[in-house]
Protein backbone atom coordinates (compact mmCIF):
# COMPACT_ATOMS: atom_id res chain seq x y z
CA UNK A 1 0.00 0.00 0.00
CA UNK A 2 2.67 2.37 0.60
CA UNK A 3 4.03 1.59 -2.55
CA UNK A 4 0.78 2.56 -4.24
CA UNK A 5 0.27 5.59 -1.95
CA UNK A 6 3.63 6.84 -3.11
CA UNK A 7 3.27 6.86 -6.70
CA UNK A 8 -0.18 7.97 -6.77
CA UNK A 9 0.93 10.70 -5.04
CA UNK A 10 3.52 11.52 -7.82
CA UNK A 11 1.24 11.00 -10.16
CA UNK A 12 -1.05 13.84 -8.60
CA UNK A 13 1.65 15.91 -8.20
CA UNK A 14 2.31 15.43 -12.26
CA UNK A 15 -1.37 16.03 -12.61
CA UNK A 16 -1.74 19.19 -10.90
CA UNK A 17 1.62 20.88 -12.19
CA UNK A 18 -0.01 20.02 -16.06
CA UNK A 19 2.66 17.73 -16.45
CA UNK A 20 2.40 14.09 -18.45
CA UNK A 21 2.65 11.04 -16.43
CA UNK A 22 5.86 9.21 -17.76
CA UNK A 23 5.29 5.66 -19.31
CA UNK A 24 7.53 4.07 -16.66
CA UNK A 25 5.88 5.75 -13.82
CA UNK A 26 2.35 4.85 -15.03
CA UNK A 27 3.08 1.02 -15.18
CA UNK A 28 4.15 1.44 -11.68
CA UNK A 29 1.09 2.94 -10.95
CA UNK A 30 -0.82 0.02 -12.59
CA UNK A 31 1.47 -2.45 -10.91
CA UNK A 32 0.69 -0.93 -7.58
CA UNK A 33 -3.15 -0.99 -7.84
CA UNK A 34 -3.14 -4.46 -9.16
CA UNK A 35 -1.07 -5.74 -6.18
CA UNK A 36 -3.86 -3.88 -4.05
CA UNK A 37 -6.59 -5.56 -5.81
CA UNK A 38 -5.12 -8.90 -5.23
CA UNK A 39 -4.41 -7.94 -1.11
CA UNK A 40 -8.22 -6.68 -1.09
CA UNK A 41 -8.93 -10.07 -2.94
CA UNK A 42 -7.37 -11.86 -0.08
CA UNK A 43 -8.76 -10.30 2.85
CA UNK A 44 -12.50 -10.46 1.04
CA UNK A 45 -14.46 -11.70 4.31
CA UNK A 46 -14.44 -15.60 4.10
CA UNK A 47 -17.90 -15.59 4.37
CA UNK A 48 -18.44 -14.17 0.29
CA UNK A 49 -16.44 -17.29 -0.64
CA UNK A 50 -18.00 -20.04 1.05
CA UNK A 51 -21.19 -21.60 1.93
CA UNK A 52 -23.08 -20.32 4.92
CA UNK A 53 -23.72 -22.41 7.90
CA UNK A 54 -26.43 -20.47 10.64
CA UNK A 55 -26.75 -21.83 14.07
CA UNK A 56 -29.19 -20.72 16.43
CA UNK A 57 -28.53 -20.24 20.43
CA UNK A 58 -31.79 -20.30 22.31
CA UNK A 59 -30.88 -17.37 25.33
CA UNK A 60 -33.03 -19.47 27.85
CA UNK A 61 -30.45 -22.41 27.23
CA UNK A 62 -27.29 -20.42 28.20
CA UNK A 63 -25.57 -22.17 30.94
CA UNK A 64 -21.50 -23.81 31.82
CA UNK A 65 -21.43 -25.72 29.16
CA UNK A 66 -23.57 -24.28 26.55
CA UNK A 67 -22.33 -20.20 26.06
CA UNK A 68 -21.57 -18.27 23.10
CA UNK A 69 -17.92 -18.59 23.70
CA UNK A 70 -18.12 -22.48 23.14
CA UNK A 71 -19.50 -22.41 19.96
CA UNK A 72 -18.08 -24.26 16.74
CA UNK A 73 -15.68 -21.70 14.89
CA UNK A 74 -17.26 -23.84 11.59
CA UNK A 75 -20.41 -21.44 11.77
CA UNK A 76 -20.58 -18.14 9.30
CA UNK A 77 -23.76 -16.90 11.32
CA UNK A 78 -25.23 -17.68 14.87
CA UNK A 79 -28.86 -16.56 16.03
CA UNK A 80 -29.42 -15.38 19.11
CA UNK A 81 -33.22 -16.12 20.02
CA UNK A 82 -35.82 -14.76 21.01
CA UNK A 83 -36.18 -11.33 21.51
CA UNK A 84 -39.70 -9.57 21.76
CA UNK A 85 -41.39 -7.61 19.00
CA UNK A 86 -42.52 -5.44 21.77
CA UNK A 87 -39.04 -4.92 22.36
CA UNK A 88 -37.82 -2.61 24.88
CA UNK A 89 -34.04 -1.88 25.89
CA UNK A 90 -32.88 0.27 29.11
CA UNK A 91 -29.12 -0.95 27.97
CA UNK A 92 -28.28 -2.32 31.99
CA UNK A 93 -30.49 -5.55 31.88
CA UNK A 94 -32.34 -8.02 29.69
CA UNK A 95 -35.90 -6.60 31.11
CA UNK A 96 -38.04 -5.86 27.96
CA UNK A 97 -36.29 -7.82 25.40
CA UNK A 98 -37.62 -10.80 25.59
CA UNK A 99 -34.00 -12.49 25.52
CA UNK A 100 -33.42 -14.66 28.49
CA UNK A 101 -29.37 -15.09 30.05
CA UNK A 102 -28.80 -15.58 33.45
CA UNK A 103 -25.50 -13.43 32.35
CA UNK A 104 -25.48 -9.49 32.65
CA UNK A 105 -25.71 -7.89 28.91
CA UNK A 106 -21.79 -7.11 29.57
CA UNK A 107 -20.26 -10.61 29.25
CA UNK A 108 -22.66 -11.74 27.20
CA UNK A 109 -21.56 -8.84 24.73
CA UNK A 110 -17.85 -10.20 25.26
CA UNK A 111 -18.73 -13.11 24.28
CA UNK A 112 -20.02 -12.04 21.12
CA UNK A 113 -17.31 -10.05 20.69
CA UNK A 114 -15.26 -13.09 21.16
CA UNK A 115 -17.33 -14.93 18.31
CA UNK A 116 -16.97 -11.83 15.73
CA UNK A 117 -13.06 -12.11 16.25
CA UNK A 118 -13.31 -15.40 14.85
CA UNK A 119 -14.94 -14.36 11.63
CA UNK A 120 -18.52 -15.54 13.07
CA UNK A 121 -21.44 -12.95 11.84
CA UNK A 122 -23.92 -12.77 15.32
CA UNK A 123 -27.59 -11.94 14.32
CA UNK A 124 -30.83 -11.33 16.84
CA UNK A 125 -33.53 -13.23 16.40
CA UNK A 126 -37.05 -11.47 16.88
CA UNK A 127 -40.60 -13.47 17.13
CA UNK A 128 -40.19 -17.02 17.50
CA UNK A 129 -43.36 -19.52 18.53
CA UNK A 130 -43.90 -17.68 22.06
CA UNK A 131 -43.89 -13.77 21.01
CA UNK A 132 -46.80 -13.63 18.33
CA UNK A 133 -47.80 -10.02 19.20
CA UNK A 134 -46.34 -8.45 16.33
CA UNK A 135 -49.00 -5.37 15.81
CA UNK A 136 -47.00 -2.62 17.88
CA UNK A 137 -43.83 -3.11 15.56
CA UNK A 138 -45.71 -3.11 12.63
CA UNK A 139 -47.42 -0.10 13.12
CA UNK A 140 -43.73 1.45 12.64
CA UNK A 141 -43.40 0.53 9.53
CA UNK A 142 -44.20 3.98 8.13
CA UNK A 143 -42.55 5.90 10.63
CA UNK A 144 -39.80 5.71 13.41
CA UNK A 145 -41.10 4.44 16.92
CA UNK A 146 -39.75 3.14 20.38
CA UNK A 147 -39.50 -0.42 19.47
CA UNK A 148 -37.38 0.13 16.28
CA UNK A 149 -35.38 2.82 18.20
CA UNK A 150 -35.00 0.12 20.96
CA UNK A 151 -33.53 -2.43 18.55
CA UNK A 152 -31.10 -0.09 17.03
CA UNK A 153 -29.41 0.98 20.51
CA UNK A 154 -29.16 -2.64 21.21
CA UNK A 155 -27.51 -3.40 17.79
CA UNK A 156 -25.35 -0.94 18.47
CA UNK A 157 -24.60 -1.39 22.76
CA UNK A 158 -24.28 -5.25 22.20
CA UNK A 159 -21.81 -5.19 18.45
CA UNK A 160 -24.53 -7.35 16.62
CA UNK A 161 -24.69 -7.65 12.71
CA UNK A 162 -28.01 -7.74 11.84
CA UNK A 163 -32.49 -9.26 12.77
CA UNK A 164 -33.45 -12.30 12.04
CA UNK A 165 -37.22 -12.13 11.49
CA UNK A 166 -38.86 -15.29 12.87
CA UNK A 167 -43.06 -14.11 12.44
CA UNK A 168 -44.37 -17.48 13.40
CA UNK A 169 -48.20 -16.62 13.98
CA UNK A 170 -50.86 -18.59 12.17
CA UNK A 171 -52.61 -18.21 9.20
CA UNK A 172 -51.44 -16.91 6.02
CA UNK A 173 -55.02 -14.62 4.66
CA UNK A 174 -54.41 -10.58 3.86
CA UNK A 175 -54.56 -10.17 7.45
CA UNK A 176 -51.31 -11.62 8.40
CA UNK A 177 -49.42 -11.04 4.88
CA UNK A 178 -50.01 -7.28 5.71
CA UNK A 179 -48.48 -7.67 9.48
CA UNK A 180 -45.48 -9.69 8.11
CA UNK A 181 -44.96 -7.03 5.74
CA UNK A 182 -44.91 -4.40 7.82
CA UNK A 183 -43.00 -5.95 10.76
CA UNK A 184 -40.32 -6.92 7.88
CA UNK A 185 -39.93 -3.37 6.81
CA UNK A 186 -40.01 -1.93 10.23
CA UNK A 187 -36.88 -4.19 11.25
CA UNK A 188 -35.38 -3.29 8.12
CA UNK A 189 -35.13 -0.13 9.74
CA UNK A 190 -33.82 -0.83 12.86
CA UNK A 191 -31.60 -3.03 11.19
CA UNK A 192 -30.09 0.05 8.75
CA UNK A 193 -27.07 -1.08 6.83
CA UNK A 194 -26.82 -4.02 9.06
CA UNK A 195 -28.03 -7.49 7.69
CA UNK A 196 -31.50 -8.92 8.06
CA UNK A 197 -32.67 -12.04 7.55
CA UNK A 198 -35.82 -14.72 7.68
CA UNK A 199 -36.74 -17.74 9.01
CA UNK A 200 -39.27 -18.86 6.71
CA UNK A 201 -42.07 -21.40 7.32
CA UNK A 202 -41.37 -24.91 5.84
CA UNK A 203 -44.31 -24.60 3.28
CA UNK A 204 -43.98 -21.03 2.93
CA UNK A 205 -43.24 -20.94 -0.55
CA UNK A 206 -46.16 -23.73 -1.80
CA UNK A 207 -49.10 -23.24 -4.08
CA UNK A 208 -52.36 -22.90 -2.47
CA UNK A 209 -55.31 -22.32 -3.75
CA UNK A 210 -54.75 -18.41 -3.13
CA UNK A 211 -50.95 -18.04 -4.67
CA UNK A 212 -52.30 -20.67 -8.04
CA UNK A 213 -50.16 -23.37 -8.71
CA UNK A 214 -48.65 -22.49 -11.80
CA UNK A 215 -44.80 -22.74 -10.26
CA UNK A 216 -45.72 -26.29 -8.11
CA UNK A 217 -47.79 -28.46 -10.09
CA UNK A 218 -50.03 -28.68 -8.01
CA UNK A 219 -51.27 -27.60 -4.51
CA UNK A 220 -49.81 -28.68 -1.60
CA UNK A 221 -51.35 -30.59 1.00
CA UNK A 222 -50.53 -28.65 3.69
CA UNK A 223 -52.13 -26.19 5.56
CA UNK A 224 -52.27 -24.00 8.31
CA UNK A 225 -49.07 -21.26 6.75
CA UNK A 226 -49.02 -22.90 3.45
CA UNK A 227 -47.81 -20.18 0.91
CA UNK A 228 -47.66 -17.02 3.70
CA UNK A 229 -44.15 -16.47 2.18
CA UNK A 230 -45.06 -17.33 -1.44
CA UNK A 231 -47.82 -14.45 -1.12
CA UNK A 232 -45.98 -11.84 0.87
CA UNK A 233 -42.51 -12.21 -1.61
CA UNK A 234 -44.96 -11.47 -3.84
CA UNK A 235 -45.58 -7.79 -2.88
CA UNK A 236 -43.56 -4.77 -4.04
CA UNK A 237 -39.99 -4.16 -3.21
CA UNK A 238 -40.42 -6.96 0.13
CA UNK A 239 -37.01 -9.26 -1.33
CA UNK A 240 -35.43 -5.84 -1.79
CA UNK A 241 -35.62 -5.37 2.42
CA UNK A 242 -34.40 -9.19 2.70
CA UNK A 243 -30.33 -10.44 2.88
CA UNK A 244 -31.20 -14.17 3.46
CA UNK A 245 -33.28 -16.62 4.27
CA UNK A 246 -33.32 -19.70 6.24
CA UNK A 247 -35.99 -22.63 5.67
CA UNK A 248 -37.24 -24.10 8.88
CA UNK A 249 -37.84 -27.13 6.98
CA UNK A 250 -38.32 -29.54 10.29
CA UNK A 251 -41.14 -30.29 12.17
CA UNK A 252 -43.23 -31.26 9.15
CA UNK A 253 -43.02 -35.10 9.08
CA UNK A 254 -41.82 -37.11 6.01
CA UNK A 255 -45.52 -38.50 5.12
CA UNK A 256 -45.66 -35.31 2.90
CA UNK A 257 -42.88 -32.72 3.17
CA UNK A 258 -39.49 -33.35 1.43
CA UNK A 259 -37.18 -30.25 2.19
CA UNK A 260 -35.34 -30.23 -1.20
CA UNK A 261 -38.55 -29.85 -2.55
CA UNK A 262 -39.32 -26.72 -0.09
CA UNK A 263 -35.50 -25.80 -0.97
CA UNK A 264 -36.62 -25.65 -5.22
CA UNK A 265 -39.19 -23.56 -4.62
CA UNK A 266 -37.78 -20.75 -2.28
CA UNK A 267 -34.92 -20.88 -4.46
CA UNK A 268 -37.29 -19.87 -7.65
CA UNK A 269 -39.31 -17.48 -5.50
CA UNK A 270 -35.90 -15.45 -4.36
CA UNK A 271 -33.30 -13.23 -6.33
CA UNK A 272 -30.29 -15.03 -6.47
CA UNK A 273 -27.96 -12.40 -4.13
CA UNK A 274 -29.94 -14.22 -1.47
CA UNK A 275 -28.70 -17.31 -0.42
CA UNK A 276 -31.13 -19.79 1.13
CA UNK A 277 -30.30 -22.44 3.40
CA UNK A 278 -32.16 -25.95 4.20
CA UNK A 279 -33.14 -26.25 8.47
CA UNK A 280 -31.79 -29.11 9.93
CA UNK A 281 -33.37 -30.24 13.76
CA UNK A 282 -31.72 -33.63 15.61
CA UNK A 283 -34.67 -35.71 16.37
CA UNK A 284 -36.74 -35.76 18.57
CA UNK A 285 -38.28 -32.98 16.45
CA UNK A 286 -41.26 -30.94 17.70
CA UNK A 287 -43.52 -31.92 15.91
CA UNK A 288 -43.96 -34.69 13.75
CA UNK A 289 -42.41 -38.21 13.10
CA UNK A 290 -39.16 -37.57 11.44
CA UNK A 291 -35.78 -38.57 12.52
CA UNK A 292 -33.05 -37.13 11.08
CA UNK A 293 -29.99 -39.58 10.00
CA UNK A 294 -26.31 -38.65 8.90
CA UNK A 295 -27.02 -40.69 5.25
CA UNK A 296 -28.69 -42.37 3.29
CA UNK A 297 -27.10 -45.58 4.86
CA UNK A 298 -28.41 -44.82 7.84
CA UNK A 299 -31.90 -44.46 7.15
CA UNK A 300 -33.22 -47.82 8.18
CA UNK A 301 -35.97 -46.42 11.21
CA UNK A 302 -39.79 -45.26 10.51
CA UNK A 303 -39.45 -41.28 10.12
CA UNK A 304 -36.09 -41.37 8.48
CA UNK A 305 -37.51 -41.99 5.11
CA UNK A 306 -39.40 -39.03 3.18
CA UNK A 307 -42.49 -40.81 1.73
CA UNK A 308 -44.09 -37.78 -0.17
CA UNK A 309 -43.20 -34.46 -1.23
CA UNK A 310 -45.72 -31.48 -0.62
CA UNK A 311 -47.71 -32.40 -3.78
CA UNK A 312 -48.14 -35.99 -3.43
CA UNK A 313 -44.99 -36.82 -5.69
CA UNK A 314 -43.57 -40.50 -4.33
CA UNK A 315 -40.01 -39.16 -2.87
CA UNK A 316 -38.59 -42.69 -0.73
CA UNK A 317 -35.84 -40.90 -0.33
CA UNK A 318 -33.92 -40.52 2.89
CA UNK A 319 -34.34 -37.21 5.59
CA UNK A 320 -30.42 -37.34 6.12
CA UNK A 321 -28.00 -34.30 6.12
CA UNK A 322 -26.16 -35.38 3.23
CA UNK A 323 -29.47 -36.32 0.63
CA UNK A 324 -30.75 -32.55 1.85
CA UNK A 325 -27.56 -30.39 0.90
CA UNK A 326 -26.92 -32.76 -1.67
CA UNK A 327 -30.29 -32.83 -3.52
CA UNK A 328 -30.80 -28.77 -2.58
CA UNK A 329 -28.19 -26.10 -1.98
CA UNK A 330 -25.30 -27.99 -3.78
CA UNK A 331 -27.35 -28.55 -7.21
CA UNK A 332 -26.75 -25.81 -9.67
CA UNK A 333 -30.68 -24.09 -9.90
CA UNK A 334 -31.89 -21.18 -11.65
CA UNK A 335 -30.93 -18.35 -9.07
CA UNK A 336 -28.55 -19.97 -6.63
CA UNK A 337 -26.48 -18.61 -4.80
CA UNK A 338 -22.83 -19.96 -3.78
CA UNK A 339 -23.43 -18.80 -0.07
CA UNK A 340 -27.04 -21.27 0.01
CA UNK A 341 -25.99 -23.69 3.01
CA UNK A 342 -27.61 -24.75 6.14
CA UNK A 343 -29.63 -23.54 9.01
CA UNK A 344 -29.38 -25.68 12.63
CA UNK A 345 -31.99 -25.64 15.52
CA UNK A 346 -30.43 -25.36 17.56
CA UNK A 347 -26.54 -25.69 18.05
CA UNK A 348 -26.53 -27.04 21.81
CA UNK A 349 -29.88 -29.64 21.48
CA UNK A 350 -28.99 -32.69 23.65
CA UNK A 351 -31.71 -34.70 24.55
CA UNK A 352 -31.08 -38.73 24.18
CA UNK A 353 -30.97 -39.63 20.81
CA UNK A 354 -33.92 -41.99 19.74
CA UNK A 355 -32.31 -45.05 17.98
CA UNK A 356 -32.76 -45.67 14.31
CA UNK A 357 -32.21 -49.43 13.09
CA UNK A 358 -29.34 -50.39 15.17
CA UNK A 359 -27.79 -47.05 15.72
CA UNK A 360 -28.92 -43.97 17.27
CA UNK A 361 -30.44 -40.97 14.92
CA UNK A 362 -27.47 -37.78 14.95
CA UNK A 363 -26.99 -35.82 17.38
CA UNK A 364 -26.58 -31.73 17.65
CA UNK A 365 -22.87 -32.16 17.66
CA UNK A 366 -22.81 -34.60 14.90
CA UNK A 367 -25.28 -32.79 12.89
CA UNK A 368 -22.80 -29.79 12.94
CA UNK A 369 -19.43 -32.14 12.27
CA UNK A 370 -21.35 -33.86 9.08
CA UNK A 371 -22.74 -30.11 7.52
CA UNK A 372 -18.95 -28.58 8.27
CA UNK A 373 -17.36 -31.69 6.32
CA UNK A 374 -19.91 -31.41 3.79
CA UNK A 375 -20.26 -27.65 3.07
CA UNK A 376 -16.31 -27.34 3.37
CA UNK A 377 -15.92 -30.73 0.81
CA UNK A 378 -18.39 -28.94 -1.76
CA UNK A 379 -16.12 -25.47 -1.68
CA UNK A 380 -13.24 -27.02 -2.03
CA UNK A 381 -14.93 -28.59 -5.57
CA UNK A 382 -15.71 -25.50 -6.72
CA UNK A 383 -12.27 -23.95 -6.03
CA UNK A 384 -10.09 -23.76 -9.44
CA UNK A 385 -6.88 -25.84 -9.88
């Protein structure tokens, strides 16, 4: 850089005095900035050449052996969750956020800062299944308000990177579409330059009958919050307010829900500067009967076989880590994205495994070993010779 520095500075000086630049000077001056280019090249954030692997930490689960500070330096983003929509911040103590350490906000924010050092991108997660009341932060979305001004001090007082969005209230008519909207682009405000991303239902992006079913076929045979995110990616400038998205594509069973499937279509619904990531959960799941397996070898229990997609189609194809990335984020679609990865809920889940055949289903930990091998293995095949 000094080199550079010093013979633009000539060159100015050349410049100014109405002088021409001489030949030899000006190839040191292209020299220069191409050596730059290639330093900048270098120290390009790891995360724009890889594919992205999001963990969540659950606040309430913080403890001695499950903290921030432990976690897996193979992650590009981790999730703290859940923080209130009616989100209120007094910058001393967790009171009115919703988020639930047993740790003062000060060594939690170490920790974080200890997390960022290693390259690791730390996100707040707002909503979740037990904060549905989204209507105060929505009603910001046309103008600045205490909850939004609330999340951007705490952005700021805790050195976080960006919102998660995680609207997980029921129903999917004009009613909610309009709340999601506006609860979207009031975080995008609080959020600013900072990133913000979704957690998007696992048949978000099907065909009902009120999106058609021109794109899938078919309508699914969900219900419920089939096609919220299919309708409300459908309004004006929403992907714009969006930097990526993360499928929760668990807790649906494997009698009818195949997460590549759910994968395709989110993938064809989104710009391809988003990346989108398949959601892994170790079993027991919270719903449901599946039972997530390493691969395809190791599918030999009831729930660790997908039976039907969404739309009826005869999968028989196994609900293991390696089919999912495989089949979904490492196939070359129409509007991927070389960041599309993974999403894990959540990165310190521990209950006993439930066996499957004559070995137990993955665990948390193993879940996490198998998508760092993976994702790593498939960048390393794309990486020129």
């Amino acid at each position: 850089m000094t080199g550079f520095t010093y013979h633009t500075s000539i060159a100015l000086k050349f410049a100014k005095n109405g002088v021409g630049i001489p030949e030899s000077l000006q190839k040191a001056i292209w020299a220069s900035l191409f050596f730059l280019l290639v330093l900048a090249a270098m120290a390009f954030p790891a995360h724009a050449r890889e594919r992205f692997l999001v963990g969540y930490f659950p606040s309430w689960f913080e403890g001695d052996t499950a903290n921030l500070a432990q976690i897996s330096g193979g992650f590009t983003h981790v999730v703290i969750s859940f923080a209130d929509p009616n989100f209120r911040w007094d910058g001393k103590s967790w009171t009115g956020t919703g988020l639930q350490f047993s740790k003062p906000p000060l060594e939690v924010k170490a920790e974080i800062a200890g997390l960022k050092k290693r390259g690791i991108k730390v996100l707040l997660a707002v909503g979740g299944t037990s904060y549905l009341q989204w209507g105060p932060l929505a009603a910001e979305a046309s103008k600045p308000g205490p909850i939004t001004a609330a999340l951007q001090r705490f952005l700021i007082d805790m050195a976080i990177d960006g919102i998660d969005v995680d609207y997980e209230t029921d129903g999917s008519g004009p009613e909610q579409i309009s709340e999601y909207r506006n609860d979207i682009t009031a975080l995008r405000r609080a959020a600013g330059a900072k990133i913000l991303s979704l957690a998007a239902w696992s048949t978000g992006a099907d065909c009902t009958q009120m999106t058609g079913a021109q794109e899938c076929d078919g309508y699914s045979a969900a219900g419920g919050r089939t096609g919220r995110e299919r309708l409300l990616f459908s309004l004006p400038d929403i992907t714009r307010k969006i930097d990526m998205v993360s499928i929760m594509s668990y807790d649906a069973g494997v009698t009818n829900y195949d997460p590549v499937t759910a994968y395709a279509l989110y993938r064809a619904l989104l710009p391809s500067r988003i990346p989108v990531h398949i959601g892994f959960e170790p079993a027991p799941e919270g719903w449901g009967d599946a039972t997530l397996v390493r691969d395809p070898s190791a599918a030999n229990c009831v729930g660790s076989q997908i039976q039907k997609n969404q739309f009826g189609v005869v999968t028989n194809k196994s609900y293991s880590v390696e089919r999912l990335l495989k089949d979904g984020p490492f196939t070359n679609r129409p509007h991927s994205n070389p960041n599309d990865g993974a999403m894990l809920w959540h990165i310190f889940k521990s209950p006993p495994q439930p066996p499957c055949g004559t070995a137990s289903s993955i665990s948390s930990a193993e879940v996490v070993s198998t998508l760092q091998h993976l994702l790593s293995q498939a960048v390393a095949q794309k990486r020129p010779k």
